[in-house]
PDB file of N, CA and C in Angstrom:
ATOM      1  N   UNK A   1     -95.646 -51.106 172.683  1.00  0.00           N
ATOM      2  CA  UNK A   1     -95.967 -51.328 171.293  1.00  0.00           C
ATOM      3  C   UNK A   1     -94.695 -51.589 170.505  1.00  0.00           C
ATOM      4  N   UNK A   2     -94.696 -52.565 169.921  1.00  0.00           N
ATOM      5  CA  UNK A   2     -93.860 -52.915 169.369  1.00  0.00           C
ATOM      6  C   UNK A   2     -93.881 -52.593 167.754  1.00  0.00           C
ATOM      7  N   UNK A   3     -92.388 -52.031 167.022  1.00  0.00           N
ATOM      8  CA  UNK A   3     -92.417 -51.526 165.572  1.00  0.00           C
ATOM      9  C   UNK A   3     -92.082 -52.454 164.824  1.00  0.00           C
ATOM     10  N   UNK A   4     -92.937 -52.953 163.770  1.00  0.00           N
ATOM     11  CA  UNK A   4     -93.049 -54.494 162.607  1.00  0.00           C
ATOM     12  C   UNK A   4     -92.589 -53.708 161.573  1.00  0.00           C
ATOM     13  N   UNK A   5     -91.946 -54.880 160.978  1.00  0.00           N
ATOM     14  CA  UNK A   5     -90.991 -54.006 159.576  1.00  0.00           C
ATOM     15  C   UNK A   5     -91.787 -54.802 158.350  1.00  0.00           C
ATOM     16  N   UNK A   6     -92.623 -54.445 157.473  1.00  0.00           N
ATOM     17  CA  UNK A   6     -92.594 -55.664 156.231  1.00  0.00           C
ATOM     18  C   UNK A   6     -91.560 -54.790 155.243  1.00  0.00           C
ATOM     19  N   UNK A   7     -90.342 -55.688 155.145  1.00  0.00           N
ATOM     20  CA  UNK A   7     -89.724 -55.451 154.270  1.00  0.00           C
ATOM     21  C   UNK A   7     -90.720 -55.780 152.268  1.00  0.00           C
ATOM     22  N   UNK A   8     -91.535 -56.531 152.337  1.00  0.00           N
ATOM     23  CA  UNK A   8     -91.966 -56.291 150.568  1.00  0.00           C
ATOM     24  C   UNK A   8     -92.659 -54.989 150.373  1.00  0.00           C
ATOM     25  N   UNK A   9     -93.415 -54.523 151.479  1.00  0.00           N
ATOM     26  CA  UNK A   9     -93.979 -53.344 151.249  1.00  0.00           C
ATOM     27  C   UNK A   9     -93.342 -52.195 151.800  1.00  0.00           C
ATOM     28  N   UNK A  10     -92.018 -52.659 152.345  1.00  0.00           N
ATOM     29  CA  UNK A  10     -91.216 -51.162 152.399  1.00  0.00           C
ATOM     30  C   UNK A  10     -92.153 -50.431 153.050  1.00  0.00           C
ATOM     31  N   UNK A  11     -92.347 -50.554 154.603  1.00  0.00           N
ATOM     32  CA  UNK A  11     -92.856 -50.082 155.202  1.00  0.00           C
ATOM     33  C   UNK A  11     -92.410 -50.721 156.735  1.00  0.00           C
ATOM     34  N   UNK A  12     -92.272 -49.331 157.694  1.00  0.00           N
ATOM     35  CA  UNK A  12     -92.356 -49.611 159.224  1.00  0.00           C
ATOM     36  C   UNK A  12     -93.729 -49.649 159.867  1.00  0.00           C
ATOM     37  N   UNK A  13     -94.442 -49.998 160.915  1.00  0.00           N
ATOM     38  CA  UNK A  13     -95.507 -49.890 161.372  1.00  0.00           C
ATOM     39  C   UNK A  13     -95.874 -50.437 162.703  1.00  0.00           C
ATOM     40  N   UNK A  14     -96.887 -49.640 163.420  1.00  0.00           N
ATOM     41  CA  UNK A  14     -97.150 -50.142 165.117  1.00  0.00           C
ATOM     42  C   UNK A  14     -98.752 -50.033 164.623  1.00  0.00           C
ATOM     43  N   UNK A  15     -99.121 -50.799 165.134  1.00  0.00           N
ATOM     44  CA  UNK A  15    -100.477 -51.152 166.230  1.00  0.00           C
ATOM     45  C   UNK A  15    -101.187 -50.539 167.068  1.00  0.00           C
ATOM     46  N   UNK A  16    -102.090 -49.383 166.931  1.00  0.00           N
ATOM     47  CA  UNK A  16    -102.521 -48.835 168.023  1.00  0.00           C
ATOM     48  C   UNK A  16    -103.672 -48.649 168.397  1.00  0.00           C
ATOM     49  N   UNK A  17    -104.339 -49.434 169.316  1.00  0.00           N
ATOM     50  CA  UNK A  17    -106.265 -49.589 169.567  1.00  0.00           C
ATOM     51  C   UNK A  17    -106.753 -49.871 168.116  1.00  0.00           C
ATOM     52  N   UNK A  18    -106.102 -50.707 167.704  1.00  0.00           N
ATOM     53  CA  UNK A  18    -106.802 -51.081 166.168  1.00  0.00           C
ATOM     54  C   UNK A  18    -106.419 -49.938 165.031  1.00  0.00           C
ATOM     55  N   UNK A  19    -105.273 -49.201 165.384  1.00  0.00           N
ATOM     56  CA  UNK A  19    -104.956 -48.588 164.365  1.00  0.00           C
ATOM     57  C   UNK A  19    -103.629 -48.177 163.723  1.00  0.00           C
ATOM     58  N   UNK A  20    -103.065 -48.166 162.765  1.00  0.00           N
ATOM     59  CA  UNK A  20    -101.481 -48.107 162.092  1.00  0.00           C
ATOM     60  C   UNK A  20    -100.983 -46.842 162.295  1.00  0.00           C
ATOM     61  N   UNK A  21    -100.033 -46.419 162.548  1.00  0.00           N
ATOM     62  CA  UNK A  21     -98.783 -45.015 162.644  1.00  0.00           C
ATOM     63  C   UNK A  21     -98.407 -46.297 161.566  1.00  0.00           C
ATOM     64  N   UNK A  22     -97.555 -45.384 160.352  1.00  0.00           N
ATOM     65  CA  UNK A  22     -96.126 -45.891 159.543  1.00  0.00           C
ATOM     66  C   UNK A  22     -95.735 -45.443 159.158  1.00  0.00           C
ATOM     67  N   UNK A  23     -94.658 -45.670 158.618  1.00  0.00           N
ATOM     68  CA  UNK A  23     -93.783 -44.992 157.767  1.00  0.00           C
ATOM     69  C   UNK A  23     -93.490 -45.733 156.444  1.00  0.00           C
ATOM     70  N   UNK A  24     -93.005 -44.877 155.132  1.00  0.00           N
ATOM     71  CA  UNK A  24     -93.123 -45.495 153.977  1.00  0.00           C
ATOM     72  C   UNK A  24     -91.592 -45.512 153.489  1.00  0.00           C
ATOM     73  N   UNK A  25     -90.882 -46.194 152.973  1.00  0.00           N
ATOM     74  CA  UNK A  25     -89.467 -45.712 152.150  1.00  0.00           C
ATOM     75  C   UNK A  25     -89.264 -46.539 150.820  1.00  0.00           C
ATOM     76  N   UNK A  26     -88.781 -45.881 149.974  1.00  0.00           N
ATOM     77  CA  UNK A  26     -87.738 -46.390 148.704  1.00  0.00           C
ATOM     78  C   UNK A  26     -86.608 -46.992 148.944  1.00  0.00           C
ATOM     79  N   UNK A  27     -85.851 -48.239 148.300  1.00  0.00           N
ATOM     80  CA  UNK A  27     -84.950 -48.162 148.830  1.00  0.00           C
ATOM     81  C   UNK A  27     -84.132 -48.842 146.713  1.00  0.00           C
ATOM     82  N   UNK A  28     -82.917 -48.024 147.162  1.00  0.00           N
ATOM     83  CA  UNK A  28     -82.478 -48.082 145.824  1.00  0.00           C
ATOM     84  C   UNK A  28     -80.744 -47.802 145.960  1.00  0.00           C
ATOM     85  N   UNK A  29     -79.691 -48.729 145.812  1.00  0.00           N
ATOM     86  CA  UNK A  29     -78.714 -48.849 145.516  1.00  0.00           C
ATOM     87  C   UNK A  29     -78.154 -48.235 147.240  1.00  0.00           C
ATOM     88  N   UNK A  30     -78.597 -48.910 148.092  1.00  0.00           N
ATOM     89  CA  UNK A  30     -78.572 -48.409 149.851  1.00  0.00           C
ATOM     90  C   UNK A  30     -78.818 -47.174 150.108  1.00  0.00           C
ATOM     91  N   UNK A  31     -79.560 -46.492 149.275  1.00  0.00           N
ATOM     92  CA  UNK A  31     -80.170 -45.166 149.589  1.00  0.00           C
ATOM     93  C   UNK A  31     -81.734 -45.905 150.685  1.00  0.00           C
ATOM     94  N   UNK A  32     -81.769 -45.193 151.316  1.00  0.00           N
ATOM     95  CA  UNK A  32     -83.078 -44.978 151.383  1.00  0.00           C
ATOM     96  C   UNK A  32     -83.712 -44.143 151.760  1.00  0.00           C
ATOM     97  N   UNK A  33     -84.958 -44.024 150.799  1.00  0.00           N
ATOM     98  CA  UNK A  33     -85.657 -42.564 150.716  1.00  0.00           C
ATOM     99  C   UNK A  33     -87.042 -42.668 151.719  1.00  0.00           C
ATOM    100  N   UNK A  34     -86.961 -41.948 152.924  1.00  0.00           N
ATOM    101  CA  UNK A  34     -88.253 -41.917 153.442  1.00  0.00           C
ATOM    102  C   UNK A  34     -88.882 -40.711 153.450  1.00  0.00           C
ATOM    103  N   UNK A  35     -90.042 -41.532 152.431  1.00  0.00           N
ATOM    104  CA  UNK A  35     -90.612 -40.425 151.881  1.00  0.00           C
ATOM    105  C   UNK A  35     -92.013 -39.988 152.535  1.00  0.00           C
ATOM    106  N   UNK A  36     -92.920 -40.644 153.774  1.00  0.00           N
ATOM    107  CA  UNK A  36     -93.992 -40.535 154.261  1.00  0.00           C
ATOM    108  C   UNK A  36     -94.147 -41.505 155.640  1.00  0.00           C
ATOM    109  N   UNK A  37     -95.001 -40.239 156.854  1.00  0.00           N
ATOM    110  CA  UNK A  37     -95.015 -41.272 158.190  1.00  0.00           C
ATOM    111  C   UNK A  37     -96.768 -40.675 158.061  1.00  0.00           C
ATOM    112  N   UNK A  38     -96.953 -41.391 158.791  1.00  0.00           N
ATOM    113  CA  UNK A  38     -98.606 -41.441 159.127  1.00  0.00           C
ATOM    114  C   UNK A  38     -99.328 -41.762 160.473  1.00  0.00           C
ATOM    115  N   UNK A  39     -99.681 -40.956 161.213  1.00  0.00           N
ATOM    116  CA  UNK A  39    -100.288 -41.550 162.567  1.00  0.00           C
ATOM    117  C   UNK A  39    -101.488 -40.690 162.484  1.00  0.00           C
ATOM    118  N   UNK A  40    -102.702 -41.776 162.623  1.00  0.00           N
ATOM    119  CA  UNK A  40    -104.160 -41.018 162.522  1.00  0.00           C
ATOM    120  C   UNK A  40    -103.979 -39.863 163.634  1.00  0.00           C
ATOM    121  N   UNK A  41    -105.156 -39.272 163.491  1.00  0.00           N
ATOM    122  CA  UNK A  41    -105.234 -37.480 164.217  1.00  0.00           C
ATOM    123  C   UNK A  41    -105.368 -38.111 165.771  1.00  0.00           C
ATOM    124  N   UNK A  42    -106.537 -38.617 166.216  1.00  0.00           N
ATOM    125  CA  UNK A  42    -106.550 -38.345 167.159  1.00  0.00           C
ATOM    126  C   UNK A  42    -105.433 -39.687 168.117  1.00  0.00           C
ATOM    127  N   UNK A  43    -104.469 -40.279 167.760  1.00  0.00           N
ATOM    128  CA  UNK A  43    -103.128 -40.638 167.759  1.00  0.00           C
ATOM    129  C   UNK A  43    -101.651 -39.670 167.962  1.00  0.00           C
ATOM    130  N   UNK A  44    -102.232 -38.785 167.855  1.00  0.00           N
ATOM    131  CA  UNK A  44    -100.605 -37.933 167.488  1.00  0.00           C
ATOM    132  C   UNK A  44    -100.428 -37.480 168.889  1.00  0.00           C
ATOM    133  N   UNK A  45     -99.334 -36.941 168.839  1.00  0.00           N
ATOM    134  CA  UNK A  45     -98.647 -36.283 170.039  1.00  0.00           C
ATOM    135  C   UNK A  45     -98.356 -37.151 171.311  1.00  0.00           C
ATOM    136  N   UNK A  46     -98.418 -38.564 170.830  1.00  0.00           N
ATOM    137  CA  UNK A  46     -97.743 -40.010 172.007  1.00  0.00           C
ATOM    138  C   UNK A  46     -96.721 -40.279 171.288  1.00  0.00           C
ATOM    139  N   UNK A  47     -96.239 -39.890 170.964  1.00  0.00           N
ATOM    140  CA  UNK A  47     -94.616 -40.440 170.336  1.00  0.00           C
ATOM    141  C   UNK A  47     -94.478 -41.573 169.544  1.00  0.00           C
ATOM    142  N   UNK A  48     -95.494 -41.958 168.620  1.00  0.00           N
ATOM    143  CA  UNK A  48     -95.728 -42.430 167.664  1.00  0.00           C
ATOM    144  C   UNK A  48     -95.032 -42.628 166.549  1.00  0.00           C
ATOM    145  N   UNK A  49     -94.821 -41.453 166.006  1.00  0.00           N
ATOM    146  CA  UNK A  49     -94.021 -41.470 164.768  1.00  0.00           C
ATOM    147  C   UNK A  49     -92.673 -41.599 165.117  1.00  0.00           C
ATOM    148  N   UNK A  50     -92.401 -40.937 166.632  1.00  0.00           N
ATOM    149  CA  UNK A  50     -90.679 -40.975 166.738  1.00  0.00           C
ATOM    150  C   UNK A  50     -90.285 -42.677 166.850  1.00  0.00           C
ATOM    151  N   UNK A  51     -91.398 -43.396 167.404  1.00  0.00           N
ATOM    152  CA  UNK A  51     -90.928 -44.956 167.580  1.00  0.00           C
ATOM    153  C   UNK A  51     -91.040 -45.513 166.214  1.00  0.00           C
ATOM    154  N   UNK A  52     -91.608 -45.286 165.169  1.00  0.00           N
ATOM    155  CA  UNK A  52     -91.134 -45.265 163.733  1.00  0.00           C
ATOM    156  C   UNK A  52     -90.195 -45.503 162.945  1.00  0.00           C
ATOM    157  N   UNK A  53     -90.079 -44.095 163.156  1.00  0.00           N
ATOM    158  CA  UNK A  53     -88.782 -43.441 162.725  1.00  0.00           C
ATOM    159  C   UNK A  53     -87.794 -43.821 163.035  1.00  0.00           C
ATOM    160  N   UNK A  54     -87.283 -44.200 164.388  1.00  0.00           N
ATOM    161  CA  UNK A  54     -85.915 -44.338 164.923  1.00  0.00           C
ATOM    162  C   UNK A  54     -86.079 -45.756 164.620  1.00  0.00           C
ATOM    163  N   UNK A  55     -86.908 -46.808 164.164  1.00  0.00           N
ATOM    164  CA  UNK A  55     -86.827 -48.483 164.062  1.00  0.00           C
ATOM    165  C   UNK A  55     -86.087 -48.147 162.530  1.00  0.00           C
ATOM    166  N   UNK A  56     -86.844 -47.506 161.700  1.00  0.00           N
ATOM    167  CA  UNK A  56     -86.511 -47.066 160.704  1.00  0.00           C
ATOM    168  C   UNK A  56     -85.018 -46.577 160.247  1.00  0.00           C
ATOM    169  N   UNK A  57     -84.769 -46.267 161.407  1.00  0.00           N
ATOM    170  CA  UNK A  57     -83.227 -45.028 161.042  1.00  0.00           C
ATOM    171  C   UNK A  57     -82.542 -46.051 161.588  1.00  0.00           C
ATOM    172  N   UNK A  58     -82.630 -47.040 162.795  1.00  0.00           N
ATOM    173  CA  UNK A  58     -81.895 -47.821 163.158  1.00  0.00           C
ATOM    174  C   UNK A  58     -81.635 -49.306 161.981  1.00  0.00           C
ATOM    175  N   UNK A  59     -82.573 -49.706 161.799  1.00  0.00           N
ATOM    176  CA  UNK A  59     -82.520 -50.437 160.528  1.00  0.00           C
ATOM    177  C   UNK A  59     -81.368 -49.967 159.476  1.00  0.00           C
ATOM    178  N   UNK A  60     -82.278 -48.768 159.134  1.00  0.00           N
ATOM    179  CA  UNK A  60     -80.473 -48.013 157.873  1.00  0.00           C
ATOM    180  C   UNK A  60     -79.048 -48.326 158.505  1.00  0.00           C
ATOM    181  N   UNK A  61     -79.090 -48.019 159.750  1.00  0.00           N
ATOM    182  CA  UNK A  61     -77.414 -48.041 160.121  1.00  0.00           C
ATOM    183  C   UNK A  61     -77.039 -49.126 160.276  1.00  0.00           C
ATOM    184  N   UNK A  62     -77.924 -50.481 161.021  1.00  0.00           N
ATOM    185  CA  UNK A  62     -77.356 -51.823 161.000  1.00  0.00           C
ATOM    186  C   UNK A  62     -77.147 -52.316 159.307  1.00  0.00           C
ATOM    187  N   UNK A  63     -77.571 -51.577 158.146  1.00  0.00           N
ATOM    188  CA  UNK A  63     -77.321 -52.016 156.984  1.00  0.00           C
ATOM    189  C   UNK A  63     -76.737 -51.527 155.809  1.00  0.00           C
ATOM    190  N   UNK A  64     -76.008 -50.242 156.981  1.00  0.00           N
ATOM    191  CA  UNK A  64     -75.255 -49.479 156.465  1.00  0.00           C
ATOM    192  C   UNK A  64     -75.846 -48.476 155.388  1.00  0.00           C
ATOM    193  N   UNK A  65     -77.137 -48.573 155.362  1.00  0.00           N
ATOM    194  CA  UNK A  65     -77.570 -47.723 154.245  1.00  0.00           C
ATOM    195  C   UNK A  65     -77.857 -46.225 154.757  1.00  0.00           C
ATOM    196  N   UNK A  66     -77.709 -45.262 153.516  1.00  0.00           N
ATOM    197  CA  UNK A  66     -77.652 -44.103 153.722  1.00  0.00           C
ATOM    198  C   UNK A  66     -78.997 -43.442 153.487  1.00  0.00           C
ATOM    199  N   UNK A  67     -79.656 -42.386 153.927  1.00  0.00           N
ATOM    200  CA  UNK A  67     -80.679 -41.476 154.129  1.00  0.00           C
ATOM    201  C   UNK A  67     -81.509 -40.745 153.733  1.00  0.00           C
ATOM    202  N   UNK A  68     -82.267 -40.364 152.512  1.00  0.00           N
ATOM    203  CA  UNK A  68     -82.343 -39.377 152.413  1.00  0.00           C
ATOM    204  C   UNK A  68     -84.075 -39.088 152.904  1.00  0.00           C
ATOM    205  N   UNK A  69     -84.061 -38.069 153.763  1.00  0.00           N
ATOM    206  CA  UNK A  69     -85.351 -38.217 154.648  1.00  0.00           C
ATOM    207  C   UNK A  69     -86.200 -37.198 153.800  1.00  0.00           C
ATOM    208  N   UNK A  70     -87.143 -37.276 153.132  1.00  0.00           N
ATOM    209  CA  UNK A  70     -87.873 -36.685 151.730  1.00  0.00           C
ATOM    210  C   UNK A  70     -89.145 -36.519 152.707  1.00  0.00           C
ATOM    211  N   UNK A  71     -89.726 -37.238 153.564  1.00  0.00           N
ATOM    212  CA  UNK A  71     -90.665 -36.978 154.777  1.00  0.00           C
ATOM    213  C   UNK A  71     -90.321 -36.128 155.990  1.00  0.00           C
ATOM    214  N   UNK A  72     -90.649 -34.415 155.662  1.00  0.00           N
ATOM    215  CA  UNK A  72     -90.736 -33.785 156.967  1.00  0.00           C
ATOM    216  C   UNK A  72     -90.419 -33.637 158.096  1.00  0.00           C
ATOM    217  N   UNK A  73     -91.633 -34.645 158.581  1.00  0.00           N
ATOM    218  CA  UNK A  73     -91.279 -35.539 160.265  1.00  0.00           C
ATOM    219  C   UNK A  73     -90.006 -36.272 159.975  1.00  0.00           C
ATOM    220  N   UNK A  74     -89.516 -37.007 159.295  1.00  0.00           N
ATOM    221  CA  UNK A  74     -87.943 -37.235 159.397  1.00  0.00           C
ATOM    222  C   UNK A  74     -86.786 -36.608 159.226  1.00  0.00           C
ATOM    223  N   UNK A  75     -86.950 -35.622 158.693  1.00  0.00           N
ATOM    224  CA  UNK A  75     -86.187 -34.488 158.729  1.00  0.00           C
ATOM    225  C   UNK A  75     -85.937 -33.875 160.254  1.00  0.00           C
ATOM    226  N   UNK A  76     -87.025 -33.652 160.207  1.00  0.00           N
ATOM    227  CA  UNK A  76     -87.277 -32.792 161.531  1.00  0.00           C
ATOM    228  C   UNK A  76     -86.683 -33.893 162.921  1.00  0.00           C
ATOM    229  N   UNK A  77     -87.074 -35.155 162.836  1.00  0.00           N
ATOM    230  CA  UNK A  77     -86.467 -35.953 163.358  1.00  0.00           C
ATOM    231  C   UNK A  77     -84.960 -36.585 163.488  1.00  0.00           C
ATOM    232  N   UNK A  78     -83.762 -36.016 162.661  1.00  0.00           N
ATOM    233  CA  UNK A  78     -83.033 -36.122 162.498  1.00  0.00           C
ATOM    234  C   UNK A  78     -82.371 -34.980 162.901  1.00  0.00           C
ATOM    235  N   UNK A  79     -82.737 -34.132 162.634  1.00  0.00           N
ATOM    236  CA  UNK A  79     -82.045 -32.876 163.000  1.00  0.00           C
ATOM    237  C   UNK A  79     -82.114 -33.022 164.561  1.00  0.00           C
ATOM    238  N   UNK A  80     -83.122 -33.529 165.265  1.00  0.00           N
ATOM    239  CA  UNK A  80     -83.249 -33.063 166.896  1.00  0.00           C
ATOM    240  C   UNK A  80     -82.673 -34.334 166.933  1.00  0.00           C
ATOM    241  N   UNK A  81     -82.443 -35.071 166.989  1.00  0.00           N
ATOM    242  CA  UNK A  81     -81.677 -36.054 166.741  1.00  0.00           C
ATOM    243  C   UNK A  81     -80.516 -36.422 165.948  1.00  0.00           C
ATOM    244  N   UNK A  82     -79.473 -35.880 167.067  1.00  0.00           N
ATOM    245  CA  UNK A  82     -77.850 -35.713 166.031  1.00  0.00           C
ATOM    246  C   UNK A  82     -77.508 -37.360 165.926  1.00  0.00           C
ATOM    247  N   UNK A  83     -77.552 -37.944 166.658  1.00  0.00           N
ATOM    248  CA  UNK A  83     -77.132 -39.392 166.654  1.00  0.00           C
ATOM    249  C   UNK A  83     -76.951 -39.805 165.177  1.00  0.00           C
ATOM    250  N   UNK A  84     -78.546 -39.377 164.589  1.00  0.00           N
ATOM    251  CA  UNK A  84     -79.104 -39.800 163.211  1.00  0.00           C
ATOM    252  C   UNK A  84     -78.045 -39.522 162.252  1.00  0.00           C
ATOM    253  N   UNK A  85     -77.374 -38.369 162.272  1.00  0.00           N
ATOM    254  CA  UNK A  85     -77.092 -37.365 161.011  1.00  0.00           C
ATOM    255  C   UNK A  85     -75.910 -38.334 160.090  1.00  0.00           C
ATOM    256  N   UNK A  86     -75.388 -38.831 160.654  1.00  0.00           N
ATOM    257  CA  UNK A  86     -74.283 -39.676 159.934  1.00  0.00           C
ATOM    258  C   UNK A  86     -75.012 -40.485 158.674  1.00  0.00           C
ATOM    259  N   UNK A  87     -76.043 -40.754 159.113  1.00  0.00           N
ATOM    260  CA  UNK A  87     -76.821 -41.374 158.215  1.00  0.00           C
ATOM    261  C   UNK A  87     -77.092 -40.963 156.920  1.00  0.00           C
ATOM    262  N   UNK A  88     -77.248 -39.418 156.420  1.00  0.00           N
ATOM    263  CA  UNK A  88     -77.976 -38.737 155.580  1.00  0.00           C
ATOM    264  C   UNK A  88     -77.241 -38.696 154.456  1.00  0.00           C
ATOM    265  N   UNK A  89     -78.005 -39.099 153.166  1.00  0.00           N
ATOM    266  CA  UNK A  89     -76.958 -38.685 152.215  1.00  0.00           C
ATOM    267  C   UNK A  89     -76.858 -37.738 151.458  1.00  0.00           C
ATOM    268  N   UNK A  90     -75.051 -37.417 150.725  1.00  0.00           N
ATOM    269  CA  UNK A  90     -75.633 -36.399 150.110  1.00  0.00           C
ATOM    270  C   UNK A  90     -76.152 -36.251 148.989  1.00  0.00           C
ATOM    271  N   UNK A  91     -76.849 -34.665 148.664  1.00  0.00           N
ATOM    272  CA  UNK A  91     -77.317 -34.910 147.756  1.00  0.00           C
ATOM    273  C   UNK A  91     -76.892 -34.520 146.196  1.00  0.00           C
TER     274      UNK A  91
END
C-alpha cells in the first residue's frame, strides 16, 4: 500500500479494502502541526498509521520543516522512534 500526499488538503493517506487511514497537518511558517491520524476500527493494529506517519515525518525532513506532533499517535510515534526527534519543535 502505497502513502498519497494531497498537499491542498494537507493530508497523508493509504487505501485499504476501500477504506482511508490518514493523517491531518497545519502547516505554517515550516512548522508543521500534526494534529490528527485516523484508521477505521476494524483496520488498526496492521501498521497503518505508522506507514502514515513516517511518509509524513519523512516529508518534514526532506523540507526541512519542523514538528510539532499535537496528534498522540505521533507523539507516541516519535518518541519510539528516535530517528524522528530532530524534527520536533520547540515550543
Amino acid at each position: 500500500m502505497q502513502v498519497k500526499h494531497d498537499k491542498e488538503a494537507r493530508k497523508f493517506y493509504l487505501t485499504n479494502d476501500g477504506k482511508d487511514s490518514y493523517l491531518l497537518y497545519m502547516l505554517q511558517d515550516n512548522i508543521m502541526n500534526i494534529y490528527r491520524t485516523y484508521v477505521p476500527v476494524e483496520q488498526r493494529s496492521q501498521g497503518l498509521a505508522a506507514n502514515v506517519v513516517k511518509a509524513a515525518l519523512d516529508f518534514a525532513k526532506e523540507n526541512n520543516f519542523k514538528v510539532i506532533p499535537t496528534c498522540s499517535y505521533t507523539d507516541f510515534f516519535i518518541k519510539k522512534n528516535k530517528e524522528y526527534e530532530d524534527l520536533l519543535s520547540p515550543l
